[in-house]
N, C-alpha and C. Protein backbone atom coordinates (compact mmCIF):
# COMPACT_ATOMS: atom_id res chain seq x y z
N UNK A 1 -10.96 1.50 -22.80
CA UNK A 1 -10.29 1.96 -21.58
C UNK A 1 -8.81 2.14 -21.89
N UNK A 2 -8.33 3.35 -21.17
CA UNK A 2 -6.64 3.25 -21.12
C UNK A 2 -5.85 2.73 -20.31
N UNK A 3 -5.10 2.11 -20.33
CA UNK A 3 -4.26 1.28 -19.43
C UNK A 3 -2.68 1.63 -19.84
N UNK A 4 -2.18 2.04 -18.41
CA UNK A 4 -0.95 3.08 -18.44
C UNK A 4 -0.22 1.68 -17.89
N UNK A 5 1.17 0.87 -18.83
CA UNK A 5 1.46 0.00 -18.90
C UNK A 5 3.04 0.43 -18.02
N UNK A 6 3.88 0.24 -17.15
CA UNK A 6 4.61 0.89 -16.34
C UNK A 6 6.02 -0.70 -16.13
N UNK A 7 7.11 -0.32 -16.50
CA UNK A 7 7.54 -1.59 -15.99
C UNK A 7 9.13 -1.49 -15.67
N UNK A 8 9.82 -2.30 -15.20
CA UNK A 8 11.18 -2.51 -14.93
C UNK A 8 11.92 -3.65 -15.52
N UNK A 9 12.32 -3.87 -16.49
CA UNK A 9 13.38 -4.84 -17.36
C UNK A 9 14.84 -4.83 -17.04
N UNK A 10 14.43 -5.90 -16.50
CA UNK A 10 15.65 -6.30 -14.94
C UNK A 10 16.83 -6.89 -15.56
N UNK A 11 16.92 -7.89 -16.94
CA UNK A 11 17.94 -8.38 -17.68
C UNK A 11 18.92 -8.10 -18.80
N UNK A 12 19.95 -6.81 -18.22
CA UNK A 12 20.75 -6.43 -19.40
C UNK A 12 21.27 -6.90 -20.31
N UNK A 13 20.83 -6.80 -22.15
CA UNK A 13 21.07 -6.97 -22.65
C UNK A 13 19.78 -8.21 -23.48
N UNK A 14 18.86 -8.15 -22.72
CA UNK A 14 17.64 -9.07 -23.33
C UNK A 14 17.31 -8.59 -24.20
N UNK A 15 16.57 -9.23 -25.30
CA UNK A 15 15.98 -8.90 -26.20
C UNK A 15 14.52 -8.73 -26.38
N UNK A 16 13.94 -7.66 -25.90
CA UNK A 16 12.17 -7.13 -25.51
C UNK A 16 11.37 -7.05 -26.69
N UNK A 17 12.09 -7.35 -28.02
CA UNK A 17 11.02 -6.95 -29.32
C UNK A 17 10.11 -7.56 -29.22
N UNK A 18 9.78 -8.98 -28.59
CA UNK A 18 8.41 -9.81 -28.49
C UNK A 18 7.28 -8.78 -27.57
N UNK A 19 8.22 -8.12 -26.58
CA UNK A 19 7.26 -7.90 -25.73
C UNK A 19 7.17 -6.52 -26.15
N UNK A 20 7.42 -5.69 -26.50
CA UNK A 20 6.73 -4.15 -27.09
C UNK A 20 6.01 -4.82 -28.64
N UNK A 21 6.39 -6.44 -29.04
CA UNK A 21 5.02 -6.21 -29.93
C UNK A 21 3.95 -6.83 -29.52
N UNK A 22 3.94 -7.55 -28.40
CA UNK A 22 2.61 -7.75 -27.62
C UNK A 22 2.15 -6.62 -27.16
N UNK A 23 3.25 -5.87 -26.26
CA UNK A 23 2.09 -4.42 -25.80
C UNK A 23 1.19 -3.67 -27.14
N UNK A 24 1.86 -3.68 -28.32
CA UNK A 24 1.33 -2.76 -29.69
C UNK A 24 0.25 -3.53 -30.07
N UNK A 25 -0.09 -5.27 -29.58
CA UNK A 25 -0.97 -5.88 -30.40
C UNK A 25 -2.33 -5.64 -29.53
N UNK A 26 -2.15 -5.24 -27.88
CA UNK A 26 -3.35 -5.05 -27.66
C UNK A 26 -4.30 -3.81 -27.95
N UNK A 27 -3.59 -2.82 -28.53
CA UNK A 27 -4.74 -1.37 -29.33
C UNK A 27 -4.01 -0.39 -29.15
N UNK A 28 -4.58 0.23 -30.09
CA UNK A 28 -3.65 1.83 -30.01
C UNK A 28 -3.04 2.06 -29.10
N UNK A 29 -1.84 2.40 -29.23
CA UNK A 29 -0.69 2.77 -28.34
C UNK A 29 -0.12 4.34 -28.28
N UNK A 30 0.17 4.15 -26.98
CA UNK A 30 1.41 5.82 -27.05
C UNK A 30 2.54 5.30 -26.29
N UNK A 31 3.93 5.80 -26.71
CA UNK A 31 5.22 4.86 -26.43
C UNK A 31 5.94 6.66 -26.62
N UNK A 32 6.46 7.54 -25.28
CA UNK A 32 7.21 8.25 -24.79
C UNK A 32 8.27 7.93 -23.90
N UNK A 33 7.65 7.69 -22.98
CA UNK A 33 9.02 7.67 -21.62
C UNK A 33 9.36 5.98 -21.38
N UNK A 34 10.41 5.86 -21.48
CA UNK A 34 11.42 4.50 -22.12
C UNK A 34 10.58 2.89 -21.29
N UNK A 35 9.93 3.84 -20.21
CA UNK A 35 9.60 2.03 -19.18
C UNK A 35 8.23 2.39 -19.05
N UNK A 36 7.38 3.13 -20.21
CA UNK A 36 6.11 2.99 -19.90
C UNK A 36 5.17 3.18 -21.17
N UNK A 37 4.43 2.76 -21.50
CA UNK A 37 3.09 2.91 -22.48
C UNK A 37 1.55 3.13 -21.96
N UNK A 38 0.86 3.72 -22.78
CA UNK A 38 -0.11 3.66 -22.68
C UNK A 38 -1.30 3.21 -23.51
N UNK A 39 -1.88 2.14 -23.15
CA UNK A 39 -2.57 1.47 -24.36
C UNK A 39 -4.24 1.60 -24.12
N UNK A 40 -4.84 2.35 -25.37
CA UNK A 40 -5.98 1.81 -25.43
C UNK A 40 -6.80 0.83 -26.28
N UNK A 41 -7.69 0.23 -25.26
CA UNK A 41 -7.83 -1.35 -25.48
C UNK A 41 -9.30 -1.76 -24.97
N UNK A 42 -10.11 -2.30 -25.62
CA UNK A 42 -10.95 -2.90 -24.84
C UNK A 42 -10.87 -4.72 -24.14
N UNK A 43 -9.21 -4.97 -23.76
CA UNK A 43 -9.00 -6.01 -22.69
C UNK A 43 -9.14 -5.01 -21.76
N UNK A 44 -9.02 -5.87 -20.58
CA UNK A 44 -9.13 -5.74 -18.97
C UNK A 44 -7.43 -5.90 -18.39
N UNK A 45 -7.36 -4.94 -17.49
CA UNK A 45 -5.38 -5.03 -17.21
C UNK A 45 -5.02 -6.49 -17.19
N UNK A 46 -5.77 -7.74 -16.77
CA UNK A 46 -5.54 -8.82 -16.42
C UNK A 46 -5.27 -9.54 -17.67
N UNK A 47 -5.96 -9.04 -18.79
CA UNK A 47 -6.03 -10.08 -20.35
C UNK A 47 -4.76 -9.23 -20.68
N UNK A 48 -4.36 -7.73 -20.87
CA UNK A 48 -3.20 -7.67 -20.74
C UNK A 48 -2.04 -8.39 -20.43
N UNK A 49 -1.70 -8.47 -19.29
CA UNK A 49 -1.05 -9.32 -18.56
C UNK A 49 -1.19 -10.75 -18.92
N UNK A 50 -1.92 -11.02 -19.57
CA UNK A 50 -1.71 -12.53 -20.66
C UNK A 50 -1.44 -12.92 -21.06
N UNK A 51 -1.22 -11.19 -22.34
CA UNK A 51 -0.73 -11.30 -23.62
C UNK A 51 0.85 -11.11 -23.14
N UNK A 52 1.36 -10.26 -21.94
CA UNK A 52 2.84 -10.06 -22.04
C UNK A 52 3.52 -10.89 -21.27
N UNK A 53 3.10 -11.56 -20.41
CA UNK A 53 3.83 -12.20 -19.29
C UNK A 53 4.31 -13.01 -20.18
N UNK A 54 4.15 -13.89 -21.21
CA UNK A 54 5.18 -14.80 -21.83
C UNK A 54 6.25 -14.32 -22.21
N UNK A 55 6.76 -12.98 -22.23
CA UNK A 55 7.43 -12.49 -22.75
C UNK A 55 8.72 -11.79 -21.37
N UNK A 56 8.46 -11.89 -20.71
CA UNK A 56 8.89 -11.09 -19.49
C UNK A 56 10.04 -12.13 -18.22
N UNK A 57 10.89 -11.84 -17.96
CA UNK A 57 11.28 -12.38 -16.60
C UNK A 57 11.05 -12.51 -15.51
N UNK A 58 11.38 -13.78 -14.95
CA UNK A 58 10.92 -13.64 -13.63
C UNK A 58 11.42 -12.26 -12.52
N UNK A 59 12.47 -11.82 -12.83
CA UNK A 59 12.75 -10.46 -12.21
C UNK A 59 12.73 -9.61 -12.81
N UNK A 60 11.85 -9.34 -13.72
CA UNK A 60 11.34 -8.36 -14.79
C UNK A 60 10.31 -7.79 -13.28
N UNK A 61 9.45 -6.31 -13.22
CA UNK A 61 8.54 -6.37 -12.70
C UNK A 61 7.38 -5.18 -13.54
N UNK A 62 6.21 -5.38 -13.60
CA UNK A 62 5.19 -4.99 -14.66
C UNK A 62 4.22 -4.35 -13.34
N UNK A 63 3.04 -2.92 -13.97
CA UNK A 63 2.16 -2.91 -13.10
C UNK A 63 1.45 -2.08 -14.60
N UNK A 64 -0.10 -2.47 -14.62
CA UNK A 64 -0.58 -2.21 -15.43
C UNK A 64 -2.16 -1.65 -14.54
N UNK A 65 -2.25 -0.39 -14.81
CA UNK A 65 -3.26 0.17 -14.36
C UNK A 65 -4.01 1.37 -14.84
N UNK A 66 -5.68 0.86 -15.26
CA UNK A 66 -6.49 1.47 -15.76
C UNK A 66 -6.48 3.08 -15.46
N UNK A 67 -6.80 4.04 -16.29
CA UNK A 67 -6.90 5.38 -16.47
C UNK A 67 -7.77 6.31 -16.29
N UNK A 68 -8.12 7.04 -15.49
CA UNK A 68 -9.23 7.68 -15.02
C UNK A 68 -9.41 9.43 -15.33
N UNK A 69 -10.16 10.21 -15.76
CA UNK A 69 -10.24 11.36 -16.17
C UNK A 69 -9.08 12.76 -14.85
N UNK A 70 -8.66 11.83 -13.68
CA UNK A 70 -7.89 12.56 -12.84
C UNK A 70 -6.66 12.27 -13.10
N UNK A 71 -5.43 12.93 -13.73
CA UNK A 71 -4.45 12.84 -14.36
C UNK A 71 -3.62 13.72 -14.41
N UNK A 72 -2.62 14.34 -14.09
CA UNK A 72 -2.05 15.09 -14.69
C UNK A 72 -0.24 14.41 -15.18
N UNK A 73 0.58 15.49 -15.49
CA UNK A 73 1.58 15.30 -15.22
C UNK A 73 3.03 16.30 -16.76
N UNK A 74 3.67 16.35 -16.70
CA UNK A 74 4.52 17.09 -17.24
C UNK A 74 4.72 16.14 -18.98
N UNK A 75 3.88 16.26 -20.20
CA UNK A 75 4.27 15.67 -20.82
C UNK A 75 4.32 16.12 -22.26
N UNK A 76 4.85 16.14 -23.65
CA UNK A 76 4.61 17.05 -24.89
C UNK A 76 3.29 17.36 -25.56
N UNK A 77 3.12 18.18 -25.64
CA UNK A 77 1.52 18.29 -26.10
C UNK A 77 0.96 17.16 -27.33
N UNK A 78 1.71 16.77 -27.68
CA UNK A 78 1.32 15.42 -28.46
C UNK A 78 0.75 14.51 -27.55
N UNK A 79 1.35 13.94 -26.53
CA UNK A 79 0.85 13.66 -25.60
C UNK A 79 -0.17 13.27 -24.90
N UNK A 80 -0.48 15.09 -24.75
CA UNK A 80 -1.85 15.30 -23.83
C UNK A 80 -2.71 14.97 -25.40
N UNK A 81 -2.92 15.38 -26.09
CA UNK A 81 -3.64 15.16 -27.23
C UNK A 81 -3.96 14.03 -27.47
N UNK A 82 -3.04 13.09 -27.57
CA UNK A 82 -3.81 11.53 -27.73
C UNK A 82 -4.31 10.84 -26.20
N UNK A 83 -3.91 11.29 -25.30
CA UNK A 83 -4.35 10.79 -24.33
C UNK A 83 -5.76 11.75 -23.82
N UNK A 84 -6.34 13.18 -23.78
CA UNK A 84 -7.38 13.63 -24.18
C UNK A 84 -8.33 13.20 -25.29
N UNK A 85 -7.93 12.73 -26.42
CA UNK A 85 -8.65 11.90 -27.00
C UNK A 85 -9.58 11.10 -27.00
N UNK A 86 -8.65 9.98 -26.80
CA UNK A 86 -9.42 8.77 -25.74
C UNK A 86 -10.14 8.63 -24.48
N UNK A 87 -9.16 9.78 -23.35
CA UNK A 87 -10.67 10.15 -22.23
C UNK A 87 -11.62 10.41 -22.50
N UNK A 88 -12.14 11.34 -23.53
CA UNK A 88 -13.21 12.15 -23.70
C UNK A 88 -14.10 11.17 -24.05
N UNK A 89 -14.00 10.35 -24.42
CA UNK A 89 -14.64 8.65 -24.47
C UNK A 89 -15.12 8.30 -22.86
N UNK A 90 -14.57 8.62 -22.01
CA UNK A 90 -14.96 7.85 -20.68
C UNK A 90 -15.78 8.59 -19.94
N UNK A 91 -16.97 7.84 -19.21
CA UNK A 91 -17.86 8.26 -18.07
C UNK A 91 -16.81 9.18 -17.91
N UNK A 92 -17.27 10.22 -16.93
CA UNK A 92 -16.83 10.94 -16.15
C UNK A 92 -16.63 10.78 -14.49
């Protein structure tokens, strides 16, 4: 499943390398637009959220939500390519 990882890093000047290498440790990744990833993974958004919350502030805020074949949006054809990829894997 893909899980489009979306967040707000509330503490200027923190240091996030723990937590973009927890997001990379749960499965293939795509890393474009600065406060979001998309990971595919066979965890569940919740085991996600397992692996990163140690890493995160309390006024940090995270929303991690599964990926469905209805999608669009303005992005480089690299992009659509790895993220077509991996749908073509999913029920319909």
């Amino acid at each position: 499943m893909i899980y489009s990882i979306n967040y707000d890093l509330n503490r200027p000047g923190q240091n996030y390398t723990g937590l973009y290498d927890a997001i990379k440790s749960c499965g293939v990744w795509w890393h474009y637009l600065d406060s979001h990833w998309l990971v595919d993974t066979s965890l569940t958004a919740k085991g996600i959220w397992d692996k990163l919350s140690m890493h995160v502030d309390k006024n940090d805020r995270f929303l991690i939500v599964g990926i469905t074949r209805d999608y669009s949006g303005w992005l480089p054809q690299t992009a659509w390519e790895w993220i077509n990829s991996r749908t073509n894997k999913m029920a319909a």
